[in-house]
Structure formats: C-alpha cells, structure tokens
PDB file of N, CA and C in Angstrom:
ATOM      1  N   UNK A   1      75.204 -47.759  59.161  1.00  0.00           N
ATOM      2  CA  UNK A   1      74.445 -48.959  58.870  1.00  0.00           C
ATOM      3  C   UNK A   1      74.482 -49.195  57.372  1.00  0.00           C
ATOM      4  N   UNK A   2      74.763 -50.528  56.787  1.00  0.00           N
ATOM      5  CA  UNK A   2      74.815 -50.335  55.439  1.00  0.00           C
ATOM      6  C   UNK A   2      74.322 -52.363  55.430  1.00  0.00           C
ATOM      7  N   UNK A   3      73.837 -52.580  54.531  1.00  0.00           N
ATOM      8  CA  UNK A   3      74.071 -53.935  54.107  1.00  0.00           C
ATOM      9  C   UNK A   3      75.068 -54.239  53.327  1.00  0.00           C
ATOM     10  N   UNK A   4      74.711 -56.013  52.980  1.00  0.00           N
ATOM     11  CA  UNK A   4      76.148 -56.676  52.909  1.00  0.00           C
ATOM     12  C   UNK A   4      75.692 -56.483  51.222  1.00  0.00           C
ATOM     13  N   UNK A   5      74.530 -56.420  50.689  1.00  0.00           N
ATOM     14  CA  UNK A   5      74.382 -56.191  49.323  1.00  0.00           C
ATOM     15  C   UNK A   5      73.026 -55.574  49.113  1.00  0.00           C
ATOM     16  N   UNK A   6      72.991 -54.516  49.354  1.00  0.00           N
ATOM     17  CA  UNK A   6      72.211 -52.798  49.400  1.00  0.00           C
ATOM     18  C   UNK A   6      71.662 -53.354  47.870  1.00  0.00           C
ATOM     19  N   UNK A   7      69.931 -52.773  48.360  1.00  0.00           N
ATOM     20  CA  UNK A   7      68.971 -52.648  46.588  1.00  0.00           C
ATOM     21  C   UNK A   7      68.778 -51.481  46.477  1.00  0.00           C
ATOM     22  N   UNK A   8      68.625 -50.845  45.338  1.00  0.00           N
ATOM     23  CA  UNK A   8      68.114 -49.754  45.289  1.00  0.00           C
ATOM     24  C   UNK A   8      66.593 -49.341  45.833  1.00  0.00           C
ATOM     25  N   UNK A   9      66.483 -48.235  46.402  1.00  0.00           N
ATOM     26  CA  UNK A   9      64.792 -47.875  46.536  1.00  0.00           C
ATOM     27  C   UNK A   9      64.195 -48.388  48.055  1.00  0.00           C
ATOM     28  N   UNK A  10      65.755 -49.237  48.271  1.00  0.00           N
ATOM     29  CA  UNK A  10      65.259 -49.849  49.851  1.00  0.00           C
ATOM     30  C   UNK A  10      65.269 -49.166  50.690  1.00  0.00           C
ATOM     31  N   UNK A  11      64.549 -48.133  51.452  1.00  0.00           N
ATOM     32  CA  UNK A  11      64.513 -47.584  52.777  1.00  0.00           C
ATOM     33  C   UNK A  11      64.326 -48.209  53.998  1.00  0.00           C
ATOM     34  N   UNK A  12      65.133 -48.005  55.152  1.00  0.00           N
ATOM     35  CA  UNK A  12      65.574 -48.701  56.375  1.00  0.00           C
ATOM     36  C   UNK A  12      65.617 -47.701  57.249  1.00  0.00           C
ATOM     37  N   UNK A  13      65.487 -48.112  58.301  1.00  0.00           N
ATOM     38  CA  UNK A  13      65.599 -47.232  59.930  1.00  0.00           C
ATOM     39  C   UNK A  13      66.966 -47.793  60.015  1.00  0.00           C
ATOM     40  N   UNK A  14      67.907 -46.221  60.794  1.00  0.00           N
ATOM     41  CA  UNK A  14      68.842 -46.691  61.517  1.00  0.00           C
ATOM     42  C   UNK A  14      68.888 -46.210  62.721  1.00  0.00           C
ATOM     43  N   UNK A  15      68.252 -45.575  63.693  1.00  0.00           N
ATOM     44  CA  UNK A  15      67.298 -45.078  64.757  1.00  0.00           C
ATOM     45  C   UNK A  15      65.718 -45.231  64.620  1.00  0.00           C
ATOM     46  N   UNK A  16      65.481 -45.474  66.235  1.00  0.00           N
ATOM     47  CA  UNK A  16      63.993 -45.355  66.130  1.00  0.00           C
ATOM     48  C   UNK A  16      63.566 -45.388  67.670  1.00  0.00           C
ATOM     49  N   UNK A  17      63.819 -44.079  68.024  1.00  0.00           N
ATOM     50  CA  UNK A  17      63.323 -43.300  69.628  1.00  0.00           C
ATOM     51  C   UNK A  17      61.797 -42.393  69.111  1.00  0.00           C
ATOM     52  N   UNK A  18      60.855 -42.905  68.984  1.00  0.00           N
ATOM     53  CA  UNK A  18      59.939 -42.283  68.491  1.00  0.00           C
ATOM     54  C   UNK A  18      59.606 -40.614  69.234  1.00  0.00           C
ATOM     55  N   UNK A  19      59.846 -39.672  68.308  1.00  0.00           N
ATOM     56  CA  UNK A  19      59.801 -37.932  68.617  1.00  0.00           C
ATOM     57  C   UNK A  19      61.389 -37.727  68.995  1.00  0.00           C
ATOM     58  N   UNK A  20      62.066 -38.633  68.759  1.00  0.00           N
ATOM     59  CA  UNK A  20      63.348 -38.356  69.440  1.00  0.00           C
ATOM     60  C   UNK A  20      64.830 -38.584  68.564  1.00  0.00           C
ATOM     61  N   UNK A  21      64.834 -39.704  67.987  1.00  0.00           N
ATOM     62  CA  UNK A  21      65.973 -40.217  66.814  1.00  0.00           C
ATOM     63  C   UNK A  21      65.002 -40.969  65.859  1.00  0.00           C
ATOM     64  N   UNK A  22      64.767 -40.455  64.953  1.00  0.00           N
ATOM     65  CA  UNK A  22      64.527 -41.205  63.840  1.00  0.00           C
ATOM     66  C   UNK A  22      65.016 -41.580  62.562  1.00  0.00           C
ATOM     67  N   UNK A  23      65.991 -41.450  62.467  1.00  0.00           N
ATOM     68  CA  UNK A  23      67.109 -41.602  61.054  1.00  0.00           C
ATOM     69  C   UNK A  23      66.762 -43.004  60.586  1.00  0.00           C
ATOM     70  N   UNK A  24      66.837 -42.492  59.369  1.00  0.00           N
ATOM     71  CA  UNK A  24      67.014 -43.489  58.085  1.00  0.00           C
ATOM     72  C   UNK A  24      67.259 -43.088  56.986  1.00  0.00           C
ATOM     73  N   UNK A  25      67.478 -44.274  56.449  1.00  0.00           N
ATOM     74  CA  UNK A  25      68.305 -44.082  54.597  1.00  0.00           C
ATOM     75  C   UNK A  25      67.388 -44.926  53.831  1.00  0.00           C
ATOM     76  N   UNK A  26      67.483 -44.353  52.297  1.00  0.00           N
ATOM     77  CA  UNK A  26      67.177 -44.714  51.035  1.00  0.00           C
ATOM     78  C   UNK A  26      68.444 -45.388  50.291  1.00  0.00           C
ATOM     79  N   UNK A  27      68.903 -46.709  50.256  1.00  0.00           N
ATOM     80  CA  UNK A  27      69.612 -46.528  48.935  1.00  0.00           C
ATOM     81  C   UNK A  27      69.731 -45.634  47.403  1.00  0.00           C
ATOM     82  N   UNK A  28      70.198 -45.257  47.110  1.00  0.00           N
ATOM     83  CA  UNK A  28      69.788 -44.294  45.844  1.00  0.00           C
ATOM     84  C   UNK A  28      70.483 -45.030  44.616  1.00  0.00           C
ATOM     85  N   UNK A  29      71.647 -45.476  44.971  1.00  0.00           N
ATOM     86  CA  UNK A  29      72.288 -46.102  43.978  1.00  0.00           C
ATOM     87  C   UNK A  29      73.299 -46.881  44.029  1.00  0.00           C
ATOM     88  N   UNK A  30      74.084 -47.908  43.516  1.00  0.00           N
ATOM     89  CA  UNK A  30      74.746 -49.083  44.193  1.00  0.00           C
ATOM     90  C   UNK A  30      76.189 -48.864  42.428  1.00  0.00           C
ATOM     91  N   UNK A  31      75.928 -47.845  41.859  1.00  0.00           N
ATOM     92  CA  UNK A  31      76.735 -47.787  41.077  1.00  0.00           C
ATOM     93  C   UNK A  31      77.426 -46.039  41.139  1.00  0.00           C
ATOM     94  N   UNK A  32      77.436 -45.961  42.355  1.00  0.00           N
ATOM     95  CA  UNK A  32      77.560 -44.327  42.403  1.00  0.00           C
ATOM     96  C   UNK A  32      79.060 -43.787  41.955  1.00  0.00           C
ATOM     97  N   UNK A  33      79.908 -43.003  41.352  1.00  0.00           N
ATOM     98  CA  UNK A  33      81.258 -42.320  41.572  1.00  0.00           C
ATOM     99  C   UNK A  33      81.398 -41.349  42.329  1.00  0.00           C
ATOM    100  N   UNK A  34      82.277 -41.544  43.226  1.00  0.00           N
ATOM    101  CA  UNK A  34      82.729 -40.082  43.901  1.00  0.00           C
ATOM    102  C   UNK A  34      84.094 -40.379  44.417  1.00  0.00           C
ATOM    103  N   UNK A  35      85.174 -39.557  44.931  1.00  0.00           N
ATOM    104  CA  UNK A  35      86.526 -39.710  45.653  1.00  0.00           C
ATOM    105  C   UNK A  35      86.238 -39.143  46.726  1.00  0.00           C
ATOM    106  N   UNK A  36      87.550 -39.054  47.565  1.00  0.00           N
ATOM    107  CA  UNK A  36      87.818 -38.799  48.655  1.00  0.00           C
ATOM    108  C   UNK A  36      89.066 -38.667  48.785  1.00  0.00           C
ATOM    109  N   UNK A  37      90.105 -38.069  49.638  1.00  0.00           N
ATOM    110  CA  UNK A  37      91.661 -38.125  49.793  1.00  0.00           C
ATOM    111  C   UNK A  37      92.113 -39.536  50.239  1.00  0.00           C
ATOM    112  N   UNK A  38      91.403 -40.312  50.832  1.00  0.00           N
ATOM    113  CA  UNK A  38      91.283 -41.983  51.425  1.00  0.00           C
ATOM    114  C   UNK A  38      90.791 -42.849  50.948  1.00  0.00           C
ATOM    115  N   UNK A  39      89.814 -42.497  49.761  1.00  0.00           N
ATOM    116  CA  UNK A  39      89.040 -43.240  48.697  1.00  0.00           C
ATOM    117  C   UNK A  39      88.707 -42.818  47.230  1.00  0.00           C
ATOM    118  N   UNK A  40      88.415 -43.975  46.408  1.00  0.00           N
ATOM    119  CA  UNK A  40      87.407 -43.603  45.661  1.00  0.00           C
ATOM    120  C   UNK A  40      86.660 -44.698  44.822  1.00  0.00           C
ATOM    121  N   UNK A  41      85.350 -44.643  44.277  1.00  0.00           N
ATOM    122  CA  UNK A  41      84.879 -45.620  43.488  1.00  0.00           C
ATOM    123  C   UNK A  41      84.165 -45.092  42.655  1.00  0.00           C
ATOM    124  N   UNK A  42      84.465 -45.899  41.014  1.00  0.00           N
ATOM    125  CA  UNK A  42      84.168 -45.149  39.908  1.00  0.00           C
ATOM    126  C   UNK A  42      83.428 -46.446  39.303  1.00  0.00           C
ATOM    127  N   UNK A  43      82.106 -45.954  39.631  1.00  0.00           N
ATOM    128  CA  UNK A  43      80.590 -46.807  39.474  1.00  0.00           C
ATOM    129  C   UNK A  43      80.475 -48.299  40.297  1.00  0.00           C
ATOM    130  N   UNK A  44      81.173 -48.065  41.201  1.00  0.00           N
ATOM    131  CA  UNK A  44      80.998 -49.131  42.706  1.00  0.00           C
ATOM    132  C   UNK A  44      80.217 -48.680  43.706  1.00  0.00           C
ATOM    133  N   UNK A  45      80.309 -47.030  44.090  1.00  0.00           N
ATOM    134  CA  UNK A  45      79.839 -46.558  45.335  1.00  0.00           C
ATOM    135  C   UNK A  45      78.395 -46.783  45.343  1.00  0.00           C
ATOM    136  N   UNK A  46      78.129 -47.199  46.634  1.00  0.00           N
ATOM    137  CA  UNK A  46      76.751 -47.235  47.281  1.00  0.00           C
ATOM    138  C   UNK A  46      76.796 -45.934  47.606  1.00  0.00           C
ATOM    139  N   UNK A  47      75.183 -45.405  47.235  1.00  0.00           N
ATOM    140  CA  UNK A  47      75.262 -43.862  47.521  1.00  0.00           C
ATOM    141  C   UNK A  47      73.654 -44.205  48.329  1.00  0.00           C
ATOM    142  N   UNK A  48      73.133 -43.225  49.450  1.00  0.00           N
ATOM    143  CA  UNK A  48      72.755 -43.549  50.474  1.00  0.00           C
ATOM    144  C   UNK A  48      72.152 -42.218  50.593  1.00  0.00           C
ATOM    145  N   UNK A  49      70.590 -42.057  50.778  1.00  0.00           N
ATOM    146  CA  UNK A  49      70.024 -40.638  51.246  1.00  0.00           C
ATOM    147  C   UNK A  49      69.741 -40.511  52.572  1.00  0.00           C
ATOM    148  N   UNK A  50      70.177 -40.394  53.563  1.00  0.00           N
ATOM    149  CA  UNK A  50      69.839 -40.257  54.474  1.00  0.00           C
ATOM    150  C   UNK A  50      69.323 -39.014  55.454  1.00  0.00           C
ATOM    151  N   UNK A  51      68.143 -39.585  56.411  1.00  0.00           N
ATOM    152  CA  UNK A  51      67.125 -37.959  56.655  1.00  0.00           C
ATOM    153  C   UNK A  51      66.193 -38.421  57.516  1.00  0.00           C
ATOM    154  N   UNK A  52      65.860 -37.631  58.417  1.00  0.00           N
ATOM    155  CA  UNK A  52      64.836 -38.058  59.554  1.00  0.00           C
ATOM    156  C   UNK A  52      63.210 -37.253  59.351  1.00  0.00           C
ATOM    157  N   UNK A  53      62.510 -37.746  59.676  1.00  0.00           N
ATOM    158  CA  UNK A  53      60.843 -37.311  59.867  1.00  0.00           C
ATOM    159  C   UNK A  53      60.375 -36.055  60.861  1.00  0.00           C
ATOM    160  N   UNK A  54      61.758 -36.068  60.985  1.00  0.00           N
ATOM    161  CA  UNK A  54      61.408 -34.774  62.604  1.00  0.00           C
ATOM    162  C   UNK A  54      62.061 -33.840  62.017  1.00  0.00           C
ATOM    163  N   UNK A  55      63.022 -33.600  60.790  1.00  0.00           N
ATOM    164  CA  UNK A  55      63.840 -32.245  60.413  1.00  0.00           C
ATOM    165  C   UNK A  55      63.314 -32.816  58.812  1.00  0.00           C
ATOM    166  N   UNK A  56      62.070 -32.360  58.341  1.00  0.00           N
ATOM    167  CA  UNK A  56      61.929 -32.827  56.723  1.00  0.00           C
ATOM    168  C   UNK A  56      62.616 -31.461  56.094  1.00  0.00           C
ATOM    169  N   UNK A  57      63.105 -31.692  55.119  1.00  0.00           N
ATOM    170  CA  UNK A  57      63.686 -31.360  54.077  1.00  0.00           C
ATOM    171  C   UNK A  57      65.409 -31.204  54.538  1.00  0.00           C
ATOM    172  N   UNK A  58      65.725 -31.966  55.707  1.00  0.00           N
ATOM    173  CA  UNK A  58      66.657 -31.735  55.616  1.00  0.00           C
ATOM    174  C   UNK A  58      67.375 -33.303  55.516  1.00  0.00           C
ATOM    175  N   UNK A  59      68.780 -33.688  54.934  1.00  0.00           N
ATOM    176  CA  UNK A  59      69.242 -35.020  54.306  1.00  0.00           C
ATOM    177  C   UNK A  59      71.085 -34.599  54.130  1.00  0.00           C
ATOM    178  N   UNK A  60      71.224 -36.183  54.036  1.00  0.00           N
ATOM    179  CA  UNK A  60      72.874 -36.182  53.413  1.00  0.00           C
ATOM    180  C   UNK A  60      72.554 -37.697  52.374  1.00  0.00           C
ATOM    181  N   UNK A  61      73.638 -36.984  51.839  1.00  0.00           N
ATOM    182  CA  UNK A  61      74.381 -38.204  50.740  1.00  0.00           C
ATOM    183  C   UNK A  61      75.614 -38.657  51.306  1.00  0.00           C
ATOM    184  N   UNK A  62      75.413 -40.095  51.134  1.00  0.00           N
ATOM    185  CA  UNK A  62      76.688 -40.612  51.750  1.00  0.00           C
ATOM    186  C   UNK A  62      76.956 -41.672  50.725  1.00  0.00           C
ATOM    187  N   UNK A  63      78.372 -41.765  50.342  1.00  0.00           N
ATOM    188  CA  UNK A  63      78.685 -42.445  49.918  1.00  0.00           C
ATOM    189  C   UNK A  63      79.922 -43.026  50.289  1.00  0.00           C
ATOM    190  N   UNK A  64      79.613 -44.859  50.167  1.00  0.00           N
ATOM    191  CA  UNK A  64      80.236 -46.080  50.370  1.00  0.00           C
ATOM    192  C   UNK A  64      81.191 -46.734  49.765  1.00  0.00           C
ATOM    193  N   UNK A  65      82.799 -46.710  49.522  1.00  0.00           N
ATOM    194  CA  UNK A  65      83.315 -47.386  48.677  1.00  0.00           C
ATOM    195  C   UNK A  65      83.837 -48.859  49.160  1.00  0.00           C
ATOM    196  N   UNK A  66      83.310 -50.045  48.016  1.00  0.00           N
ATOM    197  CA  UNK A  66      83.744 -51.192  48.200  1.00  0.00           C
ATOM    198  C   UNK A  66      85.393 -51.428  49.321  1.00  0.00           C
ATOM    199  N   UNK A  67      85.583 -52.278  50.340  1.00  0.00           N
ATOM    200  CA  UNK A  67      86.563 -52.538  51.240  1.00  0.00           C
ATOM    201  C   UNK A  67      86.651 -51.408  52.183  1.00  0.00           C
ATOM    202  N   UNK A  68      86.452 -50.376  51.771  1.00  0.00           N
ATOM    203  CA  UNK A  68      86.860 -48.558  52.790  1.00  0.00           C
ATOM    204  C   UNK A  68      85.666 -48.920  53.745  1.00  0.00           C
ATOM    205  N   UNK A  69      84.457 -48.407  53.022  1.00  0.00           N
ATOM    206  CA  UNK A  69      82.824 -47.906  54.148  1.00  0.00           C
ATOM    207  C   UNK A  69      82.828 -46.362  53.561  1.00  0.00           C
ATOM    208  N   UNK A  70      82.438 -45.857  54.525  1.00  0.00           N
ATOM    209  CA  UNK A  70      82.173 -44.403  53.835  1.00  0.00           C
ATOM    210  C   UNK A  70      83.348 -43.243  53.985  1.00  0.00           C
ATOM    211  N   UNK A  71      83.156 -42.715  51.996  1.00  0.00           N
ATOM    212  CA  UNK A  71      84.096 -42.223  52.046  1.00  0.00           C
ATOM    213  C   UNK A  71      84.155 -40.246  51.596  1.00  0.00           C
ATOM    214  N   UNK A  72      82.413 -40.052  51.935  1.00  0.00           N
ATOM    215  CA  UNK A  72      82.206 -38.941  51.692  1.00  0.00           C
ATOM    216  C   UNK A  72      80.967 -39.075  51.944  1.00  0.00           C
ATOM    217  N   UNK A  73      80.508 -37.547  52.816  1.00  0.00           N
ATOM    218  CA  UNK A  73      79.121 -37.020  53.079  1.00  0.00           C
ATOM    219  C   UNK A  73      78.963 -36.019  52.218  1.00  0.00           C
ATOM    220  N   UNK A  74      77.963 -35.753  51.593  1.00  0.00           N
ATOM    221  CA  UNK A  74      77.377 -34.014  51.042  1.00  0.00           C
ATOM    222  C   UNK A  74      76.042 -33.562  51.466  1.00  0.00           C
ATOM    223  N   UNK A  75      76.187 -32.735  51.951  1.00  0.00           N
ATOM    224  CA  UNK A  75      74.970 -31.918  52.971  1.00  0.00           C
ATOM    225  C   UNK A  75      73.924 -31.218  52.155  1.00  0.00           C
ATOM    226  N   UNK A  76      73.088 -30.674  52.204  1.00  0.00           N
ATOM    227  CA  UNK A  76      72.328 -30.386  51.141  1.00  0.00           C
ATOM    228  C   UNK A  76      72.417 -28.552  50.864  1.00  0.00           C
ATOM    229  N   UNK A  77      73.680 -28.164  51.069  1.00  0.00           N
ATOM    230  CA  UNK A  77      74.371 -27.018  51.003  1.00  0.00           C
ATOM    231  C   UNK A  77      75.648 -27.025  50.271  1.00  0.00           C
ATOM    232  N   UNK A  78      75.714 -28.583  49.974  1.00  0.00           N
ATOM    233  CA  UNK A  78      77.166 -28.821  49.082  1.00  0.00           C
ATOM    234  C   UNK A  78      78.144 -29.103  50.096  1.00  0.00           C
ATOM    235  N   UNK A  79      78.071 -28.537  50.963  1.00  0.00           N
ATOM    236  CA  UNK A  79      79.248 -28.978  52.034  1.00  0.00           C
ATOM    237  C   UNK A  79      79.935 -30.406  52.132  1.00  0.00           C
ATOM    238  N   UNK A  80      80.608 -30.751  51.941  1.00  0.00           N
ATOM    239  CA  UNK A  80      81.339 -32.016  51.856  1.00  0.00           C
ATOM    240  C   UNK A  80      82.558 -32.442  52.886  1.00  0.00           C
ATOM    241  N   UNK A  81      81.972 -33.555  53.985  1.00  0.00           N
ATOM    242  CA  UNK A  81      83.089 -34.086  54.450  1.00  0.00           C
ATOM    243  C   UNK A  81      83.574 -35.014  53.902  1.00  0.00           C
ATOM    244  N   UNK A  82      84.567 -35.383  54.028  1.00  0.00           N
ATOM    245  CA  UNK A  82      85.415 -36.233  52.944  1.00  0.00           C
ATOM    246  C   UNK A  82      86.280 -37.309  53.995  1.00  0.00           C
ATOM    247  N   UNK A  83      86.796 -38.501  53.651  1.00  0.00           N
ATOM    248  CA  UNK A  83      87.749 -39.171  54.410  1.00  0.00           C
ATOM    249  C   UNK A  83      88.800 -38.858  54.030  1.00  0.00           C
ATOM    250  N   UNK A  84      89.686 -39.006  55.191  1.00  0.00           N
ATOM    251  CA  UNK A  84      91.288 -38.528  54.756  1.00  0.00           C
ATOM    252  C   UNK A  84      92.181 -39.466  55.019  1.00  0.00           C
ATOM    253  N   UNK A  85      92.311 -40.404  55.683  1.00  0.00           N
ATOM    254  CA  UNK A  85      93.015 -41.512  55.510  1.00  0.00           C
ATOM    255  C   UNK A  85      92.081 -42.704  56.338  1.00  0.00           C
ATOM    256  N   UNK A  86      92.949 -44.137  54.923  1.00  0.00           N
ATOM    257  CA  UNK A  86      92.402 -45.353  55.292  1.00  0.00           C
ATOM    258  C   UNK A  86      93.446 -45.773  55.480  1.00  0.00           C
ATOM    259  N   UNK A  87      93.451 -47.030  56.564  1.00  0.00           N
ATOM    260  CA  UNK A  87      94.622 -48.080  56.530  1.00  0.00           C
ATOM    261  C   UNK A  87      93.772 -49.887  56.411  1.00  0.00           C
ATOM    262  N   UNK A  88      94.187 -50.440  55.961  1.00  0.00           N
ATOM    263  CA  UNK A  88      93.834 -51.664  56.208  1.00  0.00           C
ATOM    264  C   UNK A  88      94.109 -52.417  57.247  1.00  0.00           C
TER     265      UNK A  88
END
C-alpha cells in the first residue's frame, strides 16, 4: 500500500481484522537513499515503518523507489531483502 504522494508522519492501516491482521505504516521519509540489485534512489525513496499492535516492538523498513515500488525491506535484525530484478 503506498500513496500517489506519501507525507511524512502519516500513519495508515493496511489491514484491519481486529485481534487478527492489523498492519500499518508510518511514512518516515519521502527523501530516503538506499539500492537494491533492481533498484536504487538517492534522496527519492519513500521509506515506510511498518508494524502491527499485536507484535509491538516488532517492524520493517521498506523502502520505495520512484517508477520500481519497493525495492528493499530491513527487519529490525538488519536482515535485508532486497529486489533482484525489474523489468518495465
């Protein structure tokens, strides 16, 4: 779930099964850098906290590059999935 022009600080539901799926995201930042083997954006990326009410303290970072969508997760262990190929 992402908008067509993301604010910062905006938190949104992208589930809502109450006790059951509750996910949502924070925008964090709309000028983020990060790569990927399929992407990258250097102070374009929408970066995205996302985390549910039923597992607190646990979250990902996701980040969005302009035309791609998302082109990297980081887990809050560092773990990083990454995209590996885009095609248009």
């Amino acid at each position: 779930v992402m908008f067509r022009n993301p604010t910062v600080g905006v938190t949104y539901r992208q589930e809502q099964k109450l006790a059951d799926a509750e996910d949502a995201a924070r925008v964090q930042s709309i000028t983020g850098t990060e790569s990927s083997p399929a992407g990258s954006c250097t102070g374009t990326c929408v970066v995205t906290r996302e985390f549910t009410p039923l597992d607190p303290g646990n979250f990902e970072l996701k980040y969005y590059a302009p035309g791609i969508g998302q082109i990297l997760e980081i887990e809050p262990d560092g773990t990083r999935t990454e995209l590996v190929e885009f095609r248009h």
